[in-house]
C-alpha atoms as a PDB file:
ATOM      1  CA  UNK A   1      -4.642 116.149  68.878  1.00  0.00           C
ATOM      2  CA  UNK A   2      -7.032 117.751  66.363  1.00  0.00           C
ATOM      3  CA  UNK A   3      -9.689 119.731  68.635  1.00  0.00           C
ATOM      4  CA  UNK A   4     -13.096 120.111  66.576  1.00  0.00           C
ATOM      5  CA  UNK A   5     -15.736 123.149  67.384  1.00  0.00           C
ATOM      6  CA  UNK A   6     -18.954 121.752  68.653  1.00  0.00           C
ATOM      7  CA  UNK A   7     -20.956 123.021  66.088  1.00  0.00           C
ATOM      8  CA  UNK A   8     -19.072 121.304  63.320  1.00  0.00           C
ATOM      9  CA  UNK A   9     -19.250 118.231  65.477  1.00  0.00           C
ATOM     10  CA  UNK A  10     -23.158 118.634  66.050  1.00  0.00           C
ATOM     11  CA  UNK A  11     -23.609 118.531  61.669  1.00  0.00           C
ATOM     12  CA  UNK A  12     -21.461 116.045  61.303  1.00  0.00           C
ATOM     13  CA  UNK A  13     -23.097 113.389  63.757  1.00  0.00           C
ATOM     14  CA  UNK A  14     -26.928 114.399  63.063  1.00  0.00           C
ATOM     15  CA  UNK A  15     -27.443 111.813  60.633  1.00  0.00           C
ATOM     16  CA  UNK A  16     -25.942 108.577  62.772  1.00  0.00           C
ATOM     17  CA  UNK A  17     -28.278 106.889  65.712  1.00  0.00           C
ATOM     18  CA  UNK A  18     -28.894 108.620  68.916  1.00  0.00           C
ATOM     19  CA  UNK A  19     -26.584 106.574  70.992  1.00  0.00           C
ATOM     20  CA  UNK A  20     -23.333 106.913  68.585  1.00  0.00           C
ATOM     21  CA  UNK A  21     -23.727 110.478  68.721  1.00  0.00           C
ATOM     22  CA  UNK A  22     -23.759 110.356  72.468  1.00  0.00           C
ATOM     23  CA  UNK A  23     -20.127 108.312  72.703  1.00  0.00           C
ATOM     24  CA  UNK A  24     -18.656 110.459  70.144  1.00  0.00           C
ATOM     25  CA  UNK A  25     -19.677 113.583  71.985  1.00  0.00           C
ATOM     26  CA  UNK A  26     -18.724 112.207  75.130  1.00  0.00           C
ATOM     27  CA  UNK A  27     -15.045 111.557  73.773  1.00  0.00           C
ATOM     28  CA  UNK A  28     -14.847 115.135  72.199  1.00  0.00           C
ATOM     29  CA  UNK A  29     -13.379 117.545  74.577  1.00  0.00           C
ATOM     30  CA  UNK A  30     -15.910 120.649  75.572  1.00  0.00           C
ATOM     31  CA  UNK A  31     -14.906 124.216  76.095  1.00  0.00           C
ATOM     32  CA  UNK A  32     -14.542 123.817  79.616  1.00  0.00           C
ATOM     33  CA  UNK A  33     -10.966 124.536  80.698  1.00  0.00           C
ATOM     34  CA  UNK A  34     -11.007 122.209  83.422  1.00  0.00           C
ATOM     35  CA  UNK A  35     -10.815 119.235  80.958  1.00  0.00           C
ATOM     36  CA  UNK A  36      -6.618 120.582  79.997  1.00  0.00           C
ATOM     37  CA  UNK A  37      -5.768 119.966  83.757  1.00  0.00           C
ATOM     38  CA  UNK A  38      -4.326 116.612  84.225  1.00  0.00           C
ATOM     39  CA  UNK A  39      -6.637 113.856  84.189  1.00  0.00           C
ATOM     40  CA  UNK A  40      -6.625 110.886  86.758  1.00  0.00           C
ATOM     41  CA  UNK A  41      -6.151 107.458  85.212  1.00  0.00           C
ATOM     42  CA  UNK A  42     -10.035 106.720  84.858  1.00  0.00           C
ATOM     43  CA  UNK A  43     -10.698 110.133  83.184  1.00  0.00           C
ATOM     44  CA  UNK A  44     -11.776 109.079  79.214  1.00  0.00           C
ATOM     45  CA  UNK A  45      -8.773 111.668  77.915  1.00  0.00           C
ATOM     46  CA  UNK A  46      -5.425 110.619  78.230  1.00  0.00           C
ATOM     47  CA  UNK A  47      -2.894 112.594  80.086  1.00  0.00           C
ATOM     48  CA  UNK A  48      -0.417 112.084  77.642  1.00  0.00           C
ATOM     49  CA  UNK A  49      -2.516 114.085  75.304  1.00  0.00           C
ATOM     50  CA  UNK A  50      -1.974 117.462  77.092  1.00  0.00           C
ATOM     51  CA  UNK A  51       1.511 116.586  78.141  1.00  0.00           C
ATOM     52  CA  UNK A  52       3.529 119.716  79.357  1.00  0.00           C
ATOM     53  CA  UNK A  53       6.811 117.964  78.686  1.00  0.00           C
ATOM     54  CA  UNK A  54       8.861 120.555  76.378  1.00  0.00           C
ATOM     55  CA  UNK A  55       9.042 119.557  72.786  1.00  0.00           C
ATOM     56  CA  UNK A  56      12.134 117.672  71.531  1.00  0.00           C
ATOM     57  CA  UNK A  57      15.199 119.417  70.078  1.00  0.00           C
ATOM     58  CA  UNK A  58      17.103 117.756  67.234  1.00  0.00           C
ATOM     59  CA  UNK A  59      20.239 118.472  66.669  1.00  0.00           C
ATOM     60  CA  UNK A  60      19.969 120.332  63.469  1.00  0.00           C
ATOM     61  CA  UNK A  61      16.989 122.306  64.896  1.00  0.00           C
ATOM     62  CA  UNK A  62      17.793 126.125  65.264  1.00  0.00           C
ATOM     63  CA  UNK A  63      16.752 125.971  69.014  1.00  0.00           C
ATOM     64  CA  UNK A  64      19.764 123.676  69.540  1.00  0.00           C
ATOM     65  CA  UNK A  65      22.301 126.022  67.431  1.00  0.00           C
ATOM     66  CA  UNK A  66      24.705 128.338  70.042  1.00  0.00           C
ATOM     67  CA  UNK A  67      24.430 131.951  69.471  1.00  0.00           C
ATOM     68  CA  UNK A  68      26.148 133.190  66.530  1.00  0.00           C
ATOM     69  CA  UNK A  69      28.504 136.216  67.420  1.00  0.00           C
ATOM     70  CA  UNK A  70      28.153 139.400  65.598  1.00  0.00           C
ATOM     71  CA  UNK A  71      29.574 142.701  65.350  1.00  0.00           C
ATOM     72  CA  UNK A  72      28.434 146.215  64.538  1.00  0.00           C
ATOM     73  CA  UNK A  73      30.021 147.010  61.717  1.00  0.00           C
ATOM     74  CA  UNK A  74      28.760 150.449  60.897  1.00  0.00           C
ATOM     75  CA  UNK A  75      31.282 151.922  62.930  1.00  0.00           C
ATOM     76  CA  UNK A  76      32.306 155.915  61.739  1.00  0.00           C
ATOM     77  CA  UNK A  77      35.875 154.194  61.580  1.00  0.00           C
ATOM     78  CA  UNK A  78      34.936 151.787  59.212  1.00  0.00           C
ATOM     79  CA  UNK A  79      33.306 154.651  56.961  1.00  0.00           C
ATOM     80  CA  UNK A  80      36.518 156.319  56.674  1.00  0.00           C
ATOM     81  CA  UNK A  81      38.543 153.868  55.971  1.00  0.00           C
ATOM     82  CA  UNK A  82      35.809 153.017  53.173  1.00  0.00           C
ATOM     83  CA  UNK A  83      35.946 156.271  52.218  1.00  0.00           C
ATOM     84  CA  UNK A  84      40.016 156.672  51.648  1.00  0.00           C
ATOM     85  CA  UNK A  85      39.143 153.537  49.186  1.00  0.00           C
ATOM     86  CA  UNK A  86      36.744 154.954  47.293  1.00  0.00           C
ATOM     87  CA  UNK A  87      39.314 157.595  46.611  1.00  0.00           C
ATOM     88  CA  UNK A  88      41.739 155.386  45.305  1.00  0.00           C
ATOM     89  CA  UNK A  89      40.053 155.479  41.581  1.00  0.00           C
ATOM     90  CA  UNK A  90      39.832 158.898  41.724  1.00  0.00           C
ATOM     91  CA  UNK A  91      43.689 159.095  42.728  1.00  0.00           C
ATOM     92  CA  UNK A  92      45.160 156.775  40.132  1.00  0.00           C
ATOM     93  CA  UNK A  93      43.075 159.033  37.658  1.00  0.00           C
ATOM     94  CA  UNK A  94      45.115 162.211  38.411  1.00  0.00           C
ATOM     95  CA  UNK A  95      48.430 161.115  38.418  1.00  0.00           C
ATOM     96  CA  UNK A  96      47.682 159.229  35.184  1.00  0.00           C
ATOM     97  CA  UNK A  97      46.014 162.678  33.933  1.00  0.00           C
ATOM     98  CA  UNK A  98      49.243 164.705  35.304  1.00  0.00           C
ATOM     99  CA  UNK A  99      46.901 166.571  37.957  1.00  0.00           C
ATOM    100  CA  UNK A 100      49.617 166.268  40.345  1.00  0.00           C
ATOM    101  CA  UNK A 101      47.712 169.143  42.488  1.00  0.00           C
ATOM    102  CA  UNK A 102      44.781 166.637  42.760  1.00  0.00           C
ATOM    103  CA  UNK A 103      46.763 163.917  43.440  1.00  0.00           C
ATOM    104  CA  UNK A 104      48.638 165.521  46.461  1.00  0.00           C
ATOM    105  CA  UNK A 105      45.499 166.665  48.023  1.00  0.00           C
ATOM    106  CA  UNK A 106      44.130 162.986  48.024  1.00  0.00           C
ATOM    107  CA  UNK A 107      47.203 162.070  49.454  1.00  0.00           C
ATOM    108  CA  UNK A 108      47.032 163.877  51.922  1.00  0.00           C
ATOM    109  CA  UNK A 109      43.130 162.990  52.873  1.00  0.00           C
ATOM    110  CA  UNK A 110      44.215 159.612  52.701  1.00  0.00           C
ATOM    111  CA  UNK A 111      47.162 159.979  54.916  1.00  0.00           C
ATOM    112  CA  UNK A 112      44.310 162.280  57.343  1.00  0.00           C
ATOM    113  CA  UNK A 113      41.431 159.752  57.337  1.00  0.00           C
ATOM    114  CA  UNK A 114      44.003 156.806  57.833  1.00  0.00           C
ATOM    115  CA  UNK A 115      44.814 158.820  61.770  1.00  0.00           C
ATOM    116  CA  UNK A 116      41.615 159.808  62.418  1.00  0.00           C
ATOM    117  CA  UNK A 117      40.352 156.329  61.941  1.00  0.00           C
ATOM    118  CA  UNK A 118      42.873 154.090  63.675  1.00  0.00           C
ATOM    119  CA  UNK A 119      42.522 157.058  67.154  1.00  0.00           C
ATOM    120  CA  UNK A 120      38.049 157.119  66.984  1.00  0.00           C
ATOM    121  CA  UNK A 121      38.276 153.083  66.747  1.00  0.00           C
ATOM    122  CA  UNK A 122      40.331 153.343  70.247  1.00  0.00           C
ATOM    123  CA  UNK A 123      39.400 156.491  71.330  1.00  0.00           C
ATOM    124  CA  UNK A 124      35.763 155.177  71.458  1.00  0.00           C
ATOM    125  CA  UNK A 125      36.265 151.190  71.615  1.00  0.00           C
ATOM    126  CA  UNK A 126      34.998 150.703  68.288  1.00  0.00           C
ATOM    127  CA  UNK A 127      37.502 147.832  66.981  1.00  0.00           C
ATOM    128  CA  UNK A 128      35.352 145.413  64.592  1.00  0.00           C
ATOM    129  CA  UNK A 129      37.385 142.410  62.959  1.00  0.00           C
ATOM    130  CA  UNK A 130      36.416 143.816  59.635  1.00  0.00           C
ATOM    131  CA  UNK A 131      38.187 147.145  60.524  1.00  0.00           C
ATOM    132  CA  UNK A 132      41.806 144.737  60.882  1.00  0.00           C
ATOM    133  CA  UNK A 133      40.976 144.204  57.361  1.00  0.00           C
ATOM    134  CA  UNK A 134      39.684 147.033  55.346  1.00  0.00           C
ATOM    135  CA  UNK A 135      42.094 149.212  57.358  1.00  0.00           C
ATOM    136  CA  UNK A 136      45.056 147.184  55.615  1.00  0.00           C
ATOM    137  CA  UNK A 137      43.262 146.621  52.562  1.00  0.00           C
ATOM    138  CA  UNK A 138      42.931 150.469  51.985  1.00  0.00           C
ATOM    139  CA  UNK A 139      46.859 151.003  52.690  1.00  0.00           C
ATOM    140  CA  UNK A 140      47.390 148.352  49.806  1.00  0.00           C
ATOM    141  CA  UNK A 141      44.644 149.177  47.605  1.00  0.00           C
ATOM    142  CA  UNK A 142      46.532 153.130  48.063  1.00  0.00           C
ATOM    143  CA  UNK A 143      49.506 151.497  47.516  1.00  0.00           C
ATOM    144  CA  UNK A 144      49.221 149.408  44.518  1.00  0.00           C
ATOM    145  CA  UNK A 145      47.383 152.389  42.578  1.00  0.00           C
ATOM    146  CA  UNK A 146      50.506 154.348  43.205  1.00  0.00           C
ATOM    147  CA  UNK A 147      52.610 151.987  42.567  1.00  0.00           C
ATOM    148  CA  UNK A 148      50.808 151.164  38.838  1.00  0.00           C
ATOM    149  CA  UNK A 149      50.212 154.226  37.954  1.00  0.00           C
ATOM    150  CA  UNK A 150      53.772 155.616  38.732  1.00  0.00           C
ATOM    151  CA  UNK A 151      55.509 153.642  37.074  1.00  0.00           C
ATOM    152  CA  UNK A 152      52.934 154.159  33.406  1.00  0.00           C
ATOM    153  CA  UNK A 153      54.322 157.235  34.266  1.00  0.00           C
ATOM    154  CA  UNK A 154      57.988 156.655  34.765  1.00  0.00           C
ATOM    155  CA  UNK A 155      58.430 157.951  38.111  1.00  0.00           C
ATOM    156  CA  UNK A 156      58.751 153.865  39.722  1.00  0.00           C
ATOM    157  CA  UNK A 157      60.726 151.307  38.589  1.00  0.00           C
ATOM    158  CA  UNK A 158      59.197 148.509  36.852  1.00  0.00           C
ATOM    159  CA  UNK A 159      61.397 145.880  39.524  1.00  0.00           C
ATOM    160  CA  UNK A 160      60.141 147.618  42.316  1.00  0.00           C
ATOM    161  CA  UNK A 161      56.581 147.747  41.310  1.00  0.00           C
ATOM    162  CA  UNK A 162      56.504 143.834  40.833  1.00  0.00           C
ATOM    163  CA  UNK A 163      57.931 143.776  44.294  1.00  0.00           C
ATOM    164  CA  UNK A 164      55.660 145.392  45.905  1.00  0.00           C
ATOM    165  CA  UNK A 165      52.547 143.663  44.191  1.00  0.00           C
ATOM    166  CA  UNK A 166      53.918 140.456  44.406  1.00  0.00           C
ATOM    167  CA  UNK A 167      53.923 140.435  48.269  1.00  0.00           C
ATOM    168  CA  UNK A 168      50.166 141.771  48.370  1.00  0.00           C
ATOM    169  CA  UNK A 169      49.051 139.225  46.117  1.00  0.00           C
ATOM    170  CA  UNK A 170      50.459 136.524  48.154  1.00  0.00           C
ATOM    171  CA  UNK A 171      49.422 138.349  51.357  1.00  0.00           C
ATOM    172  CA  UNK A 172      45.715 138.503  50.089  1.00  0.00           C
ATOM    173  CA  UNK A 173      45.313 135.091  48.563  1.00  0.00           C
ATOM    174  CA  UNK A 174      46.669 134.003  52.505  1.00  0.00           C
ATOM    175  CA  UNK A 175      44.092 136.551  54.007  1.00  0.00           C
ATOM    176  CA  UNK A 176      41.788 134.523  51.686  1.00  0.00           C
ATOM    177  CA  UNK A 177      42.583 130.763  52.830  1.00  0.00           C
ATOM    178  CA  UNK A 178      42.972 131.778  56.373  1.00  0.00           C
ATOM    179  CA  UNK A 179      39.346 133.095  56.206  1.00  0.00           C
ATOM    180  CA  UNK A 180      38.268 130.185  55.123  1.00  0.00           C
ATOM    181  CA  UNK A 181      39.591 127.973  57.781  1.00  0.00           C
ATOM    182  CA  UNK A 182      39.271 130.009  60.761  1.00  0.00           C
ATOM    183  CA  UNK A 183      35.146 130.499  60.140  1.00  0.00           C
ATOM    184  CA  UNK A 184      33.189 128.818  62.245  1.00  0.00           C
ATOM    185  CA  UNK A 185      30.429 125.800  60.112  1.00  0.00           C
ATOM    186  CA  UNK A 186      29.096 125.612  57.931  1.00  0.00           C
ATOM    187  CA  UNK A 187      31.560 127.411  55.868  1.00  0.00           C
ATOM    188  CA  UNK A 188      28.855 128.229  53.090  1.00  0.00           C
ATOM    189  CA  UNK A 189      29.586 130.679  50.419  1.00  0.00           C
ATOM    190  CA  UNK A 190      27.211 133.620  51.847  1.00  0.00           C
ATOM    191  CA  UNK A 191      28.416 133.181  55.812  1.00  0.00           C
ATOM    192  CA  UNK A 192      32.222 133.396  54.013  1.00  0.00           C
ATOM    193  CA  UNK A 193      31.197 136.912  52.719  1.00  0.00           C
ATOM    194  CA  UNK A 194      29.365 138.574  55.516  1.00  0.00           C
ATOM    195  CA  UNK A 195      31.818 139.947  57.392  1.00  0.00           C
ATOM    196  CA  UNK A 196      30.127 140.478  60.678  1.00  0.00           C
ATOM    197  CA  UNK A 197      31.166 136.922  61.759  1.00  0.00           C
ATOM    198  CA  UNK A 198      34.502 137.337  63.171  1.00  0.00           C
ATOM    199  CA  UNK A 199      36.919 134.182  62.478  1.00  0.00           C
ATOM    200  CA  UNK A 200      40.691 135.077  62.404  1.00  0.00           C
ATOM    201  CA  UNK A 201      42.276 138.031  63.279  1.00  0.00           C
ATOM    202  CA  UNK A 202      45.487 139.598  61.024  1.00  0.00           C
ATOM    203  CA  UNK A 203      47.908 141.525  63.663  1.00  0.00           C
ATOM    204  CA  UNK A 204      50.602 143.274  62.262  1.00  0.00           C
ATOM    205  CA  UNK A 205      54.253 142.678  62.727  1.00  0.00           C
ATOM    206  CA  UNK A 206      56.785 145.067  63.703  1.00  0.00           C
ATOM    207  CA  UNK A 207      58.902 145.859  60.283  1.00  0.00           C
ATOM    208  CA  UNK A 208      55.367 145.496  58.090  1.00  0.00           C
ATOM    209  CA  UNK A 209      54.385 148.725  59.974  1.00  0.00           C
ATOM    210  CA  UNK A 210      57.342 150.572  59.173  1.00  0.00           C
ATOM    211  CA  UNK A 211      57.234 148.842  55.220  1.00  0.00           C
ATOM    212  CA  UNK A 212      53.653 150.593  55.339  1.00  0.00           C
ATOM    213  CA  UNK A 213      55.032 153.753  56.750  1.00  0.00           C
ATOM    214  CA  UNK A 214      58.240 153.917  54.188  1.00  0.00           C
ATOM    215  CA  UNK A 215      56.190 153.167  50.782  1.00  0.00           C
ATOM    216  CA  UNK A 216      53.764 155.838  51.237  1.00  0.00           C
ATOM    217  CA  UNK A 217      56.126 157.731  52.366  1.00  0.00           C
ATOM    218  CA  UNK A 218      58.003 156.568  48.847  1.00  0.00           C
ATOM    219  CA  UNK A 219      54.602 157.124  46.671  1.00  0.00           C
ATOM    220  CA  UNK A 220      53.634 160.652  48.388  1.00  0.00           C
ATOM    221  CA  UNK A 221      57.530 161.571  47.578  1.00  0.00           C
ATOM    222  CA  UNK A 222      56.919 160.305  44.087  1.00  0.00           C
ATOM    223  CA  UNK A 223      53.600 162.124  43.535  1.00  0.00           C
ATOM    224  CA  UNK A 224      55.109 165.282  44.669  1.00  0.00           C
ATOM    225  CA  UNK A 225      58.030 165.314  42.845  1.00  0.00           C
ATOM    226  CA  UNK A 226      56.949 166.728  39.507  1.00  0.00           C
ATOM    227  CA  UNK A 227      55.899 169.840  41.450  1.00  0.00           C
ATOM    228  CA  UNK A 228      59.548 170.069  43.195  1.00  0.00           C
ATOM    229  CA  UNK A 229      61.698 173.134  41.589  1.00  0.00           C
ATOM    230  CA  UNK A 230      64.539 170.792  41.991  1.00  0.00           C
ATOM    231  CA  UNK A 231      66.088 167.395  41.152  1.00  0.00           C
ATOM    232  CA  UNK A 232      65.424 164.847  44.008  1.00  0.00           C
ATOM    233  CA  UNK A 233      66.114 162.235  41.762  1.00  0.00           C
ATOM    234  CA  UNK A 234      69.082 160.917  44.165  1.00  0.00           C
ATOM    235  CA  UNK A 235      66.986 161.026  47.370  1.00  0.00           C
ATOM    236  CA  UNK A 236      64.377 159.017  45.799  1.00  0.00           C
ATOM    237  CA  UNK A 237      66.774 156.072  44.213  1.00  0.00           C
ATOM    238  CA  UNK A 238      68.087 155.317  47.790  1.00  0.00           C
ATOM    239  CA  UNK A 239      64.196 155.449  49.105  1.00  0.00           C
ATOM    240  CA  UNK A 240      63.455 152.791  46.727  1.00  0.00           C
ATOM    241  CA  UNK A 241      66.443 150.579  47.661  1.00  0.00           C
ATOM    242  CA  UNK A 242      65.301 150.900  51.340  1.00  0.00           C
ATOM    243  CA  UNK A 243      61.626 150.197  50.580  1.00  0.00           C
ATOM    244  CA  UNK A 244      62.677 147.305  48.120  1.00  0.00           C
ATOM    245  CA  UNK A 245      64.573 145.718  51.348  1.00  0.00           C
ATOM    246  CA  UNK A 246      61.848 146.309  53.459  1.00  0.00           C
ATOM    247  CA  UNK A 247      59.340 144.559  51.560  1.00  0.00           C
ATOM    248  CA  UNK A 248      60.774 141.280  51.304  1.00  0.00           C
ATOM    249  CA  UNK A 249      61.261 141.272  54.730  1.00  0.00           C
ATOM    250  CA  UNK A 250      58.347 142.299  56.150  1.00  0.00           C
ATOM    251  CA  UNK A 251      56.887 139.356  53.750  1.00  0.00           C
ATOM    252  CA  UNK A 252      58.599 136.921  55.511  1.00  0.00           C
ATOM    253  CA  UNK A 253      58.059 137.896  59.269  1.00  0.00           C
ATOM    254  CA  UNK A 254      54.517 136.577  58.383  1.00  0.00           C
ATOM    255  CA  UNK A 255      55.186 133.514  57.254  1.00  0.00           C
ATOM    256  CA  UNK A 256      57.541 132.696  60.659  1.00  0.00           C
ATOM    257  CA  UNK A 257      55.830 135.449  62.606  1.00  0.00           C
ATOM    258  CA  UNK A 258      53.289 132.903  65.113  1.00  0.00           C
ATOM    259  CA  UNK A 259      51.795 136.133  66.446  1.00  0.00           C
ATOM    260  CA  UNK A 260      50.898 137.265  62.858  1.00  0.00           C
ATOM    261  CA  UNK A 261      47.063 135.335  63.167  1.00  0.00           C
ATOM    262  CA  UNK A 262      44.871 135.270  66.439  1.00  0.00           C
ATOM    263  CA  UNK A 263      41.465 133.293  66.208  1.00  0.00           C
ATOM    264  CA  UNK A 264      38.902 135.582  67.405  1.00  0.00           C
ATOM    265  CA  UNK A 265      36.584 133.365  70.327  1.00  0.00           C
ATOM    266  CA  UNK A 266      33.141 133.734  69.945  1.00  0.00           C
ATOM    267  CA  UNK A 267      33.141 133.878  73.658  1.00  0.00           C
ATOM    268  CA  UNK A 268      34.916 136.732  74.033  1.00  0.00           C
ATOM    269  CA  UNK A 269      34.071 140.402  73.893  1.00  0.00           C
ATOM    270  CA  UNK A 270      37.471 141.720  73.583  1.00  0.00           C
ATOM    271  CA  UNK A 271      37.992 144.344  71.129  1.00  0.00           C
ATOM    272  CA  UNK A 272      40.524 143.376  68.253  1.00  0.00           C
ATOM    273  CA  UNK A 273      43.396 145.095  67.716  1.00  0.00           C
ATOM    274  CA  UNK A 274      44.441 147.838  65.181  1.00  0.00           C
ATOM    275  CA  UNK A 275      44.989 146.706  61.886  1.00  0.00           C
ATOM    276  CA  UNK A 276      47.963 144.708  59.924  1.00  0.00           C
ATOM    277  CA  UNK A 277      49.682 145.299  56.978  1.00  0.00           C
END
């Protein structure tokens, strides 16, 4: 209902008779607060006017939408690990430059950043879901720029490189469709990107951690070598066999892994894990 001040009313009605301004003041409410209490069924204003019934919630209405779960992600944790891939440019630079010096100290803040990050995150119960996947994406994003620029420099084999990029690609393009069906609707294109709404969760298996462990332990090896007063060319032939081995298989533990995914519950406040390859 539409409620008029009673001034407007009052130059609105001067020109009509006496007695139509009279009913249509007496069906105008007044100022009075008394006329919003309920009125009895011979009052002139209808009850149902004023009614203090709530309003009605469609279903598409945002009252009737359940709270949407969301994480902080601005976790120190999470700033490392961002941090160790920022350096991964600057890495594939230097070996590609021969600044082997450069390169081995960047190793060795990645390999530094990559503890400190995985014991503040449980140290301090600051798991996120996005930390289970930038933590893993920095390992491989570490990886593969070793891995390329390595070999341009003839310290990888060429089979071993495709490999070990062959099983991230497939690994991300799976990260990428599992996102997609684990997120909660509507699975809109900017809800898919911002990463604060948890939907699946990647947990690593067994023999991925130790793949992880053995090709950096390969690619540091590798870096270093050119500084090495010695041939270690033998040593490093049987590390790639091993690593070559353990790639494939850590590849397939997640395709007949059932452990390897975990839908995160928006009804939980469980911490995620640490996490995956």
């Amino acid at each position: 209902m539409i409620r008029f001040p009673s001034t407007r009313v009052r130059l609105q009605t001067q020109s009509f008779p006496i007695s139509i301004r009279r009913h249509v003041s007496s069906r105008i409410p007044s100022r009075n607060p008394s006329l919003f209490r309920p009125h009895s069924p011979n009052s002139v204003l209808s009850p149902k006017l004023f009614s203090t019934q709530p309003p009605l919630c469609f279903p598409d209405s945002p009252r009737s939408s359940k709270p949407v779960l969301r994480e902080n992600i601005y976790t120190l944790p999470n700033l490392l690990t961002v941090s160790r891939i920022i350096a991964c440019p600057i890495l594939g630079w230097s070996i590609l430059q021969g600044q082997f010096h450069l390169a081995t100290s960047l190793l060795v803040y990645a390999g530094l950043t990559d503890l400190a990050d995985g014991y503040l995150a449980r140290r301090f119960k600051t798991q996120t879901v996005l930390g289970t996947i930038l933590d893993p994406a920095a390992d491989k994003l570490l990886v593969t720029t070793l891995a390329v620029t390595l070999t341009m420099k003839g310290l990888l084999p060429l089979p071993l490189t495709a490999i070990i990029l062959g099983r991230d690609v497939l690994l991300i393009l799976s990260a990428f469709y599992i996102r997609y069906t684990s997120l909660a609707p509507p699975k809109t294109f900017a809800r898919y990107w911002d990463f604060s709404l948890p939907s699946a969760e990647v947990r690593p298996t067994e023999i991925s951690k130790v793949n992880t462990a053995l090709q950096l332990l390969l690619m540091g090896a590798s870096t270093v070598s050119p500084l090495i007063p010695m041939d270690v060319s033998m040593g490093l032939q049987g590390l790639q066999m091993i690593v070559g081995v353990t790639t494939v298989w850590s590849g397939l533990s997640y395709v007949f892994s059932k452990d390897a995914v975990r839908l995160v519950s928006s009804r939980t406040n469980k911490p995620p894990s640490s996490g995956a390859d």
